[in-house]
C-alpha atoms as a PDB file:
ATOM      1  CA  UNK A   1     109.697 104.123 114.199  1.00  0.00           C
ATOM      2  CA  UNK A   2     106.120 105.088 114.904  1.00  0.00           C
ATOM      3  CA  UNK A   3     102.875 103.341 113.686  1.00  0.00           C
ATOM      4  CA  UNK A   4     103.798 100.221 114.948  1.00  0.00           C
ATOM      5  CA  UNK A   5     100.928  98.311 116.328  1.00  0.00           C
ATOM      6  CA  UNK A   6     100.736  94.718 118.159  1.00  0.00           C
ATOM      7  CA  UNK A   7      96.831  94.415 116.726  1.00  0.00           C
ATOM      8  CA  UNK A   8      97.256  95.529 113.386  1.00  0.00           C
ATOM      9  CA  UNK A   9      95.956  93.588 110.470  1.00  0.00           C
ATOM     10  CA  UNK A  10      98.855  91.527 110.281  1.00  0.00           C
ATOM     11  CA  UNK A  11      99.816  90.619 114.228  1.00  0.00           C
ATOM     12  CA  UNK A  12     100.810  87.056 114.953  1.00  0.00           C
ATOM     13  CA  UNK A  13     102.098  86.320 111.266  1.00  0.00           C
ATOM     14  CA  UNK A  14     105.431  86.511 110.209  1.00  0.00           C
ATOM     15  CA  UNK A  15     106.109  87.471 106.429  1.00  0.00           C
ATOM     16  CA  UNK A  16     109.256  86.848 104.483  1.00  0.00           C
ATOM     17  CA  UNK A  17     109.611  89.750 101.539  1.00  0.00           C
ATOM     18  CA  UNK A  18     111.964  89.605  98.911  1.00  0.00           C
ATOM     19  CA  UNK A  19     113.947  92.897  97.424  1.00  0.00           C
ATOM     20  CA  UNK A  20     113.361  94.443 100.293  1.00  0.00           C
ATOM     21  CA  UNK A  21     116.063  96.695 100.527  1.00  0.00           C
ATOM     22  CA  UNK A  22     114.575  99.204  98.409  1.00  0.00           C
ATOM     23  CA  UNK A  23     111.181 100.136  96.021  1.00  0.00           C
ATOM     24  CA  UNK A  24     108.142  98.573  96.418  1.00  0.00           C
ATOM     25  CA  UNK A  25     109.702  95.626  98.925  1.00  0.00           C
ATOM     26  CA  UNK A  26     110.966  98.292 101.613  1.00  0.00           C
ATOM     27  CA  UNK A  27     107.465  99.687 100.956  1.00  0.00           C
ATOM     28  CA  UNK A  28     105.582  96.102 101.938  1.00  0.00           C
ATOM     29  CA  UNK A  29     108.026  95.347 105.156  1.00  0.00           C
ATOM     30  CA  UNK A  30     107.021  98.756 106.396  1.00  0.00           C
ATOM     31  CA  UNK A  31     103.284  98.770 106.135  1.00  0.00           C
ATOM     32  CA  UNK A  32     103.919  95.067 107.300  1.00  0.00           C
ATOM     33  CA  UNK A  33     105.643  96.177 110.600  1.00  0.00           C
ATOM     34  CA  UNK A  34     103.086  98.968 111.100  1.00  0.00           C
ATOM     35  CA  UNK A  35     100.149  96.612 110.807  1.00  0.00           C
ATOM     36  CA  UNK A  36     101.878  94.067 113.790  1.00  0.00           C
ATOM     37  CA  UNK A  37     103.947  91.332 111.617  1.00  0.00           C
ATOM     38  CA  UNK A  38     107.371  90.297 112.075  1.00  0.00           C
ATOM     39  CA  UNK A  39     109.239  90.544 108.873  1.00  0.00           C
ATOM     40  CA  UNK A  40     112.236  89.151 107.707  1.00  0.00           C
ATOM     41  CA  UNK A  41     113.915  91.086 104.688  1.00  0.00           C
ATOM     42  CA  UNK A  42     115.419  89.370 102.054  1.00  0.00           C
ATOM     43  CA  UNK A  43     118.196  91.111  99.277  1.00  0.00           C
ATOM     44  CA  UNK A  44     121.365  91.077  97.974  1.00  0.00           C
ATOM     45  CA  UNK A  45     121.705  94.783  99.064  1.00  0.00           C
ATOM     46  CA  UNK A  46     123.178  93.793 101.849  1.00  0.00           C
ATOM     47  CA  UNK A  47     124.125  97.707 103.536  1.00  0.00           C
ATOM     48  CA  UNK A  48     120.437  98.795 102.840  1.00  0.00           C
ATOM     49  CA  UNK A  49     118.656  95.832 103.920  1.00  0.00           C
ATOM     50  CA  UNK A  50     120.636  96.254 107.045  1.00  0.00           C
ATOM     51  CA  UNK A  51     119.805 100.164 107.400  1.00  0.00           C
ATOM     52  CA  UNK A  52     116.269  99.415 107.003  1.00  0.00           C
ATOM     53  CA  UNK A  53     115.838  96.261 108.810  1.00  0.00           C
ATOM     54  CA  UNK A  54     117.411  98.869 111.528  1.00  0.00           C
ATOM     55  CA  UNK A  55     114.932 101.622 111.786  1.00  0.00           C
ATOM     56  CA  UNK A  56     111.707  99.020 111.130  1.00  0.00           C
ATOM     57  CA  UNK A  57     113.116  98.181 114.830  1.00  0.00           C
ATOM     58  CA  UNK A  58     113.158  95.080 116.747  1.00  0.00           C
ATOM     59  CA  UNK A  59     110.206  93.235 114.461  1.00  0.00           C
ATOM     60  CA  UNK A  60     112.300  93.250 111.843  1.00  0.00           C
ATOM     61  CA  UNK A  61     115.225  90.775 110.639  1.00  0.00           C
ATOM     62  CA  UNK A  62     117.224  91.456 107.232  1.00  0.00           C
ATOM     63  CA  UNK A  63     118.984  88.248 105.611  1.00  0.00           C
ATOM     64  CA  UNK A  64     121.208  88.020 102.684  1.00  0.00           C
ATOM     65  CA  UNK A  65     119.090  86.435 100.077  1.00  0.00           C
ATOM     66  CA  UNK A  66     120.043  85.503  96.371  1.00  0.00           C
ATOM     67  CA  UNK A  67     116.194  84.391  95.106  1.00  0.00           C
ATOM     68  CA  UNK A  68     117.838  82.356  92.523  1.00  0.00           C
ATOM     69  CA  UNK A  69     120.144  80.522  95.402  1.00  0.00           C
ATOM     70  CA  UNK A  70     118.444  77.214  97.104  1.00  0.00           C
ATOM     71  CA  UNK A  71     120.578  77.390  99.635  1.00  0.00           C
ATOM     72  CA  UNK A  72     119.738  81.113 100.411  1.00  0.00           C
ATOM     73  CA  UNK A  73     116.067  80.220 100.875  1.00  0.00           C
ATOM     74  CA  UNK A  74     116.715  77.558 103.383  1.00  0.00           C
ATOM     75  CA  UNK A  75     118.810  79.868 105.171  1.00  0.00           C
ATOM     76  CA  UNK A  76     116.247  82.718 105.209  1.00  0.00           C
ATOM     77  CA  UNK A  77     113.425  80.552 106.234  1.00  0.00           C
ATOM     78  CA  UNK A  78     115.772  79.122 108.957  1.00  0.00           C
ATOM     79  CA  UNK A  79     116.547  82.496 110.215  1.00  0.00           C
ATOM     80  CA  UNK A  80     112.596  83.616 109.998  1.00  0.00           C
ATOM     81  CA  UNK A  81     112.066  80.352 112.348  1.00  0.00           C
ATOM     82  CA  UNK A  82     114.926  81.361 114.841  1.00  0.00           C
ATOM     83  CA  UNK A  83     113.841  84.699 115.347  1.00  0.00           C
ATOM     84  CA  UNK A  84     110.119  85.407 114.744  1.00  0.00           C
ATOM     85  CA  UNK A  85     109.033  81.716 114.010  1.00  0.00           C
ATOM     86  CA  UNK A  86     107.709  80.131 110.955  1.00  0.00           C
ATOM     87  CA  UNK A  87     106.870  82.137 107.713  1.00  0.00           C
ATOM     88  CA  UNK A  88     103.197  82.120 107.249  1.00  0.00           C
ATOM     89  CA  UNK A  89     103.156  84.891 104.637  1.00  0.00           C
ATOM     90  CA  UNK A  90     105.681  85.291 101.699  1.00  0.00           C
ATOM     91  CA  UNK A  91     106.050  88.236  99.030  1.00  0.00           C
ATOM     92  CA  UNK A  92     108.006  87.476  95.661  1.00  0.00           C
ATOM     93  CA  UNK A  93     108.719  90.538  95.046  1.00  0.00           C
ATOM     94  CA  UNK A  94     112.622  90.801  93.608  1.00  0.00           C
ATOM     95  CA  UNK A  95     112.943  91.102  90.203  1.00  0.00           C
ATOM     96  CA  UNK A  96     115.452  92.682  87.712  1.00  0.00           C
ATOM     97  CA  UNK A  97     114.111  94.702  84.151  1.00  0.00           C
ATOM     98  CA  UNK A  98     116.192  93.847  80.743  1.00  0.00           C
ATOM     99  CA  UNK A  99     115.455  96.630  78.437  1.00  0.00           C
ATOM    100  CA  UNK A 100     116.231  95.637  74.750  1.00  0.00           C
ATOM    101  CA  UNK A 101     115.069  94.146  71.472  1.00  0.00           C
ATOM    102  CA  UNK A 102     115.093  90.387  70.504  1.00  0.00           C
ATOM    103  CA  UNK A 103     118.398  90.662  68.380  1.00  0.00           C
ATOM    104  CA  UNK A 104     120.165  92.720  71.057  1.00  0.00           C
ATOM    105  CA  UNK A 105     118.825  90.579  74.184  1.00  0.00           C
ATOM    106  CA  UNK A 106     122.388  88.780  75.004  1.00  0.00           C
ATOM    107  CA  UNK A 107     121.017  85.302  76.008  1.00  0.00           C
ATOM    108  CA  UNK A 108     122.790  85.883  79.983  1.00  0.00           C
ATOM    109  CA  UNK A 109     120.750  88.687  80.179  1.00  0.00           C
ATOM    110  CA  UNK A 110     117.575  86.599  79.203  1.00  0.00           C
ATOM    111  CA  UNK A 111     118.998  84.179  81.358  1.00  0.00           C
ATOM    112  CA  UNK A 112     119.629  86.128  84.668  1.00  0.00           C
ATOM    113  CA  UNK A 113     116.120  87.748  84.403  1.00  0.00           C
ATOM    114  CA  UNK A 114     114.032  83.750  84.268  1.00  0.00           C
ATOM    115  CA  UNK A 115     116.379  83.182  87.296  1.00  0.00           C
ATOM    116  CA  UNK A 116     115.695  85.709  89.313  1.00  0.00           C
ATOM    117  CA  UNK A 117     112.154  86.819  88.150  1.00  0.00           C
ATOM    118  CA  UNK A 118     111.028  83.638  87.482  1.00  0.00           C
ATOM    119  CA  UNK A 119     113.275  80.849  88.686  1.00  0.00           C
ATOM    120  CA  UNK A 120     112.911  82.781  92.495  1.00  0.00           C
ATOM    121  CA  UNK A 121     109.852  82.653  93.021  1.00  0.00           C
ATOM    122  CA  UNK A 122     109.495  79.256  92.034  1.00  0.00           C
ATOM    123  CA  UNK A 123     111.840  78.648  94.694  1.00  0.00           C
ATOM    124  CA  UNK A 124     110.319  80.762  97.348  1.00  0.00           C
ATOM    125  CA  UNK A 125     106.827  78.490  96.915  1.00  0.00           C
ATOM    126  CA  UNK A 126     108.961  75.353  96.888  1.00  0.00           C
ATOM    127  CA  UNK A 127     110.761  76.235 100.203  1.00  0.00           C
ATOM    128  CA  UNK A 128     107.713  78.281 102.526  1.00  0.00           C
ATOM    129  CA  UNK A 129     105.022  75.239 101.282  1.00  0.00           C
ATOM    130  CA  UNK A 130     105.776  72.339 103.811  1.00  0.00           C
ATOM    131  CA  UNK A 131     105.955  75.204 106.403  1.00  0.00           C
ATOM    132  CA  UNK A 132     102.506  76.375 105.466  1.00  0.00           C
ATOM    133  CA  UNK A 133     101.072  73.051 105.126  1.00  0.00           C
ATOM    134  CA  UNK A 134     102.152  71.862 108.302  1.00  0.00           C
ATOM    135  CA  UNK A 135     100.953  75.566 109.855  1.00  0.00           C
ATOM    136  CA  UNK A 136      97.140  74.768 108.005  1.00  0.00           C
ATOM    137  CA  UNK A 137      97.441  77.673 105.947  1.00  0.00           C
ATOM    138  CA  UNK A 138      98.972  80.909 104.266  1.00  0.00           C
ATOM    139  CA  UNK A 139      99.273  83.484 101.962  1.00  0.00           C
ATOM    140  CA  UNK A 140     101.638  84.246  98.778  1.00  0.00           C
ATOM    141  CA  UNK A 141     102.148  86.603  97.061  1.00  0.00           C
ATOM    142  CA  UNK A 142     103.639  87.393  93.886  1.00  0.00           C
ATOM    143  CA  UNK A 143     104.659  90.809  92.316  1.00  0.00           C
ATOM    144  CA  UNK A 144     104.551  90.365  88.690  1.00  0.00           C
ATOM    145  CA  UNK A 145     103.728  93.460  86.494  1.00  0.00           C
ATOM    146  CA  UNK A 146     101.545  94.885  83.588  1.00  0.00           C
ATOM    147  CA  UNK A 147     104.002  94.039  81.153  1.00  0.00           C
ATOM    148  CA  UNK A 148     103.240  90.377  81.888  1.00  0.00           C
ATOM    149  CA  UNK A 149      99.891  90.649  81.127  1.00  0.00           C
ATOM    150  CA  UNK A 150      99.744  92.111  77.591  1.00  0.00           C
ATOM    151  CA  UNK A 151     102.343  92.719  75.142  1.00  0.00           C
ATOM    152  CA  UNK A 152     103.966  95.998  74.536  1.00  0.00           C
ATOM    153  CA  UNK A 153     106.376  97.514  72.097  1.00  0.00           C
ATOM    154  CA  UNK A 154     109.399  98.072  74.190  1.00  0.00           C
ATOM    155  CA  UNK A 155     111.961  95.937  73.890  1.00  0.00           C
ATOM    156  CA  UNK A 156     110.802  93.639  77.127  1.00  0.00           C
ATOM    157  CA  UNK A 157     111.441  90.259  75.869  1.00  0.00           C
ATOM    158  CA  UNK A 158     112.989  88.983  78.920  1.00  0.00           C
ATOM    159  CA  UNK A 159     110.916  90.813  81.925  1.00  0.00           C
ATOM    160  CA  UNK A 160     107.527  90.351  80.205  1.00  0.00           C
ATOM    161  CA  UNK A 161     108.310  86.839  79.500  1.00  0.00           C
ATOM    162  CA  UNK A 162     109.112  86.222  83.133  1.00  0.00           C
ATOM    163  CA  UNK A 163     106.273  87.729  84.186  1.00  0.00           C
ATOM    164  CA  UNK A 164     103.951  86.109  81.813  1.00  0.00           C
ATOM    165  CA  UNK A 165     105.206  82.863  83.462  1.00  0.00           C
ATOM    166  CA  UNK A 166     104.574  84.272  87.019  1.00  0.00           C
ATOM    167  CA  UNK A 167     100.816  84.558  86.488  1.00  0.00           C
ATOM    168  CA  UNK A 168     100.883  80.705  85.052  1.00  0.00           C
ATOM    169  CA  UNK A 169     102.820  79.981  87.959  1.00  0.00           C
ATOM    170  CA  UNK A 170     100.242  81.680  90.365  1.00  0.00           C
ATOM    171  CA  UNK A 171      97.005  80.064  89.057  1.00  0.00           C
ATOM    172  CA  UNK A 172      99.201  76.363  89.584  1.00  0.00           C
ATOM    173  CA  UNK A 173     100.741  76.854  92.337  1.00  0.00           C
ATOM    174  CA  UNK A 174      97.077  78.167  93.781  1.00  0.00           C
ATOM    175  CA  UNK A 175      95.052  75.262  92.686  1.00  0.00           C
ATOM    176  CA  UNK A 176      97.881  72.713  94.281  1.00  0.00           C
ATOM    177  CA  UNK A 177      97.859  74.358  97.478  1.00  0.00           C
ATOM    178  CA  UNK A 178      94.527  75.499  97.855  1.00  0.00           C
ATOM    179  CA  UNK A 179      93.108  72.225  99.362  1.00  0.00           C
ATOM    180  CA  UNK A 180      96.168  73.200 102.333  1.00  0.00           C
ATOM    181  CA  UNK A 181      94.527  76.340 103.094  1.00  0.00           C
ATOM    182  CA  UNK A 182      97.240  77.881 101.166  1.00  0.00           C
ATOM    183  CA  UNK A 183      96.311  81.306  98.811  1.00  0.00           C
ATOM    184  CA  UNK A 184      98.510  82.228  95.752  1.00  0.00           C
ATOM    185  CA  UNK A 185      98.097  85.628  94.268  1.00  0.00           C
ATOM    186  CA  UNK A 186      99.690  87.878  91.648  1.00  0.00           C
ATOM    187  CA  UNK A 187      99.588  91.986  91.777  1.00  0.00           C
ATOM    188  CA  UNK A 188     100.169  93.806  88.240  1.00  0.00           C
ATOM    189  CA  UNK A 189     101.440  97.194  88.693  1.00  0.00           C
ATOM    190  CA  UNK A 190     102.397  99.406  85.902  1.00  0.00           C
ATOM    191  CA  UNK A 191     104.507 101.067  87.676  1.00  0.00           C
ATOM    192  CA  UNK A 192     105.230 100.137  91.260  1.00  0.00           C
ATOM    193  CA  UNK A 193     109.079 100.691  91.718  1.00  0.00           C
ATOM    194  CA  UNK A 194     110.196 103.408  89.210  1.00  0.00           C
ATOM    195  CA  UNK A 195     113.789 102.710  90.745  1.00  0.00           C
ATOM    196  CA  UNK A 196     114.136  99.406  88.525  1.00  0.00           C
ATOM    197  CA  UNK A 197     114.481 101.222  85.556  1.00  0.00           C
ATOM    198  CA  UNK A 198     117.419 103.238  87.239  1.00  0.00           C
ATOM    199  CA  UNK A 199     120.169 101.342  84.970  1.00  0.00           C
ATOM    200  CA  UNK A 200     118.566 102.368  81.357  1.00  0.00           C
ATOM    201  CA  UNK A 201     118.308 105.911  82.180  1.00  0.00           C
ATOM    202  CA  UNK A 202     120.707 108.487  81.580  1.00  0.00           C
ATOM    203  CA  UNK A 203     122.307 109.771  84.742  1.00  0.00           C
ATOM    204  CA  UNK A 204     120.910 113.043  84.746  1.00  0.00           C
ATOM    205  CA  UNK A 205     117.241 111.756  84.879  1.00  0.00           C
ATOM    206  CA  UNK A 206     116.547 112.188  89.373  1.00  0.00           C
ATOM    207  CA  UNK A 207     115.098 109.845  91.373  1.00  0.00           C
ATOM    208  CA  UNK A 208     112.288 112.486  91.539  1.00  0.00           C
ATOM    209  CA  UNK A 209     111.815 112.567  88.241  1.00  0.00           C
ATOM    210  CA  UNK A 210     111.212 108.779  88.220  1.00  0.00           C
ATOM    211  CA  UNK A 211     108.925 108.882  90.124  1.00  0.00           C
ATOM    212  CA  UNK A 212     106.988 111.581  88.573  1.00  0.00           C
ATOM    213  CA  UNK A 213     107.068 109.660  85.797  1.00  0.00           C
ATOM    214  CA  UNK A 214     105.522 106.403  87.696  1.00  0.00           C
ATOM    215  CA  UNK A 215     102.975 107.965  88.667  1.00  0.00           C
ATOM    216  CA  UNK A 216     101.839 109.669  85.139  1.00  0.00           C
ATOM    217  CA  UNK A 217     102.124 106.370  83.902  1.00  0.00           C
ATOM    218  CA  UNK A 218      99.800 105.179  86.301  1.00  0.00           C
ATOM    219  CA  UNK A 219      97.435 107.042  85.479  1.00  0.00           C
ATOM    220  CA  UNK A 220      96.891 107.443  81.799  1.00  0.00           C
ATOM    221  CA  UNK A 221      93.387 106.156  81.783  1.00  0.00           C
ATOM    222  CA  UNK A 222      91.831 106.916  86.000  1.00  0.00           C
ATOM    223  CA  UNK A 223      91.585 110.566  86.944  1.00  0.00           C
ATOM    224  CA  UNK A 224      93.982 110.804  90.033  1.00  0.00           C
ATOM    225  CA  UNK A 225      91.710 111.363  92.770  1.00  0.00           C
ATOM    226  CA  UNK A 226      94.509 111.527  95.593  1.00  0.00           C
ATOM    227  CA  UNK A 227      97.945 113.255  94.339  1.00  0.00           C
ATOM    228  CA  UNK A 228      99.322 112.912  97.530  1.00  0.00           C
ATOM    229  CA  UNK A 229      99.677 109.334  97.747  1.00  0.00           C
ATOM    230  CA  UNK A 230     102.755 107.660  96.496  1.00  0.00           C
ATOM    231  CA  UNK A 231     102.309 105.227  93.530  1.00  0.00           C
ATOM    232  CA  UNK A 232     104.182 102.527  96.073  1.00  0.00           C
ATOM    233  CA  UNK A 233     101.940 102.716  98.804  1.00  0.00           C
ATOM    234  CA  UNK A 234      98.727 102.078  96.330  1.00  0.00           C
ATOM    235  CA  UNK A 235     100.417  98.833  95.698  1.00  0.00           C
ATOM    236  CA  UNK A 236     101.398  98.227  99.092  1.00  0.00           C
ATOM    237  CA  UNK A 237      97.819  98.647 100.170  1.00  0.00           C
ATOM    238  CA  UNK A 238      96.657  95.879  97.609  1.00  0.00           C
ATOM    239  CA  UNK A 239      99.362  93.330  99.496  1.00  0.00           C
ATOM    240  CA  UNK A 240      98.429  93.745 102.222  1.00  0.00           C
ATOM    241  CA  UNK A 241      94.430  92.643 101.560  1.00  0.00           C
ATOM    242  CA  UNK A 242      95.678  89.873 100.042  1.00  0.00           C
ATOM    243  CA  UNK A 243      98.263  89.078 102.653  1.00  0.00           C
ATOM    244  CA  UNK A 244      95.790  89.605 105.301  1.00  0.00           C
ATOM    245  CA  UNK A 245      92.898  87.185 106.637  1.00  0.00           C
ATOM    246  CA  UNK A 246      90.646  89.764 105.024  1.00  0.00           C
ATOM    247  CA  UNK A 247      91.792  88.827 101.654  1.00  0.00           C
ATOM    248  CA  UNK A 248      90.971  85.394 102.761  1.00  0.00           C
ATOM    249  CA  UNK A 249      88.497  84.504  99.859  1.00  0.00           C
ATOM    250  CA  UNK A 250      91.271  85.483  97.376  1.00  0.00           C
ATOM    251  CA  UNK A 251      93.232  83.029  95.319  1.00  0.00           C
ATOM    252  CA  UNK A 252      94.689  82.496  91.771  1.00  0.00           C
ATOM    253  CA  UNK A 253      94.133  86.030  91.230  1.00  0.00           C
ATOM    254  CA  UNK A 254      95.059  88.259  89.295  1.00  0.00           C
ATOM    255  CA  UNK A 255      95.230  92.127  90.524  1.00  0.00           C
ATOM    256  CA  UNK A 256      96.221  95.210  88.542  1.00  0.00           C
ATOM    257  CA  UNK A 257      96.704  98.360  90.386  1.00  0.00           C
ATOM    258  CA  UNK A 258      97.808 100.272  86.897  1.00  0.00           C
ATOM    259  CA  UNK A 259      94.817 102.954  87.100  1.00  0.00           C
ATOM    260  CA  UNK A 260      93.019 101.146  84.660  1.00  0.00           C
ATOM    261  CA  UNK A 261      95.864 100.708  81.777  1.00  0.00           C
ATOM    262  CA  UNK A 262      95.140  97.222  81.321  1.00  0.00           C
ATOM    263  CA  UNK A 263      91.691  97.807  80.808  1.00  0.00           C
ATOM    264  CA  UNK A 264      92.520  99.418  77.393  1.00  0.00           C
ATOM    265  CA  UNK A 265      93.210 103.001  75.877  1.00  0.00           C
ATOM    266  CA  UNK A 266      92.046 106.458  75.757  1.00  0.00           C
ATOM    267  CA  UNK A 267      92.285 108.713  72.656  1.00  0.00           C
ATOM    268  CA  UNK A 268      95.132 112.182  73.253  1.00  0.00           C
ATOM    269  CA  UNK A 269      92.178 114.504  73.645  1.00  0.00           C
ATOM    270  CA  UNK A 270      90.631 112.248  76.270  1.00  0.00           C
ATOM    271  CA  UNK A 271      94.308 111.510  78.168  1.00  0.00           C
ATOM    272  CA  UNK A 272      94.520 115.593  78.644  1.00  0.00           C
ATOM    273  CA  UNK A 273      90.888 116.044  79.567  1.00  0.00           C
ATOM    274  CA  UNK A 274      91.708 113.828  82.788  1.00  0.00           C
ATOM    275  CA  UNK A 275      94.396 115.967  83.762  1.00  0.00           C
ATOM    276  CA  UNK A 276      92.211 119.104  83.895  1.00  0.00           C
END
């Protein structure tokens, strides 16, 4: 792999990212690697986490982790400790999407999405805090999403409702560990890892066309200055500040990178004007 630097913005911590197999959290352990941390990979996707863990090279670690499993996050903290040392930066950033209205939301569905979405990173606090106490400090960081910061019409009960509660459980969780040296933060993308989505789409929709589509939802409102970034690696980049010791002054935050979406609307005529 090249880019990999010893005295990046990251060198001497070691980060613990969850859903890293794929999406936005293969996105974060990359940029992570490049900018000198050791990372540990957490996912269920056990034959991609491996893959990538692989080609990140030898500053990289992947561990089977169910975020909704105590026992998993002992284990991945343990094996974080054994081979890099302890985690001083964590990213909640697993999550699964339920697509469906209220009457047609089956309540395991519902159920599966507070346990993973919400119930994880709950866990993931719990479990890396003592370590970061102890340590004087750290950063954590939580991927929650637009859709948890104002309602929409799209059959989201579950997801938005998880991510409502991971911006409540942010500005706690901030205020409780603050006085330890310990920042909590929460990124709101639109539309960070088209991928999620995979499972409601018909099969003939690419993975190309996904992500064509992230990125025009991105950008309904903010003429695109820079077409040839990838929607991921906008997100990535806001991570990492806050991950970093220059996002130092940062905590109980909230931080859209949606191109402005949550800001509010822009009439048709205005939408196509921005695309000229």
């Amino acid at each position: 792999m090249t880019g990999v630097t010893g005295n990046g913005r990251l060198a001497g911590k070691v980060a613990l990212v969850t859903g890293a197999a794929q999406g936005t959290g293969a996105g974060i352990a990359e940029r992570f690697v490049e900018e000198g941390a050791k990372v540990v990979l957490g996912d269920i996707l056990v034959d991609k986490g491996e893959a990538l863990a692989a080609k990140l090279g030898p500053s990289a670690r992947f561990v089977r982790l169910d975020v909704s499993n105590e026992a998993d996050w002992e284990a991945a903290v343990l094996a974080a400790r054994e081979a890099f040392g302890d985690v001083s930066i964590l990213i909640n950033n697993a999550a699964v999407l339920v697509m469906a209205s209220i009457e047609n939301t089956p309540l395991a569905d519902y159920e599966r999405a507070v346990r993973i979405n919400q119930i994880g990173p709950f866990l993931g606090i719990r479990t890396v805090a003592p370590i970061m106490k102890a340590a004087g400090g750290g950063s954590i960081v939580n991927i929650g999403s637009t859709d948890g910061v104002f309602p929409g019409d799209q059959g989201l009960i579950a997801y938005a409702a998880t991510k409502w509660a991971l911006r409540g459980m942010t500005k706690v969780a901030a205020v409780e560990l603050g006085r330890y040296g310990i920042r909590v933060n929460v990124v709101n993308p639109d539309a960070g890892n088209p991928m999620i989505g995979r499972p409601f789409l018909p099969p003939e929709v690419s993975d190309a066309d996904l992500i064509k589509l992230g990125d025009a939802m991105a950008y309904r409102i903010l003429k695109r200055l820079h077409p040839e970034r990838k929607r991921i690696d906008e997100v990535v980049a806001m991570v990492l500040l806050l991950a970093s010791d220059e996002g130092s002054g940062c905590t109980g935050g909230d931080y859209a990178v949606d191109g402005g979406y949550s800001a509010g609307t822009v009439g048709l005529a205005d939408f196509l004007s921005l695309s000229d």
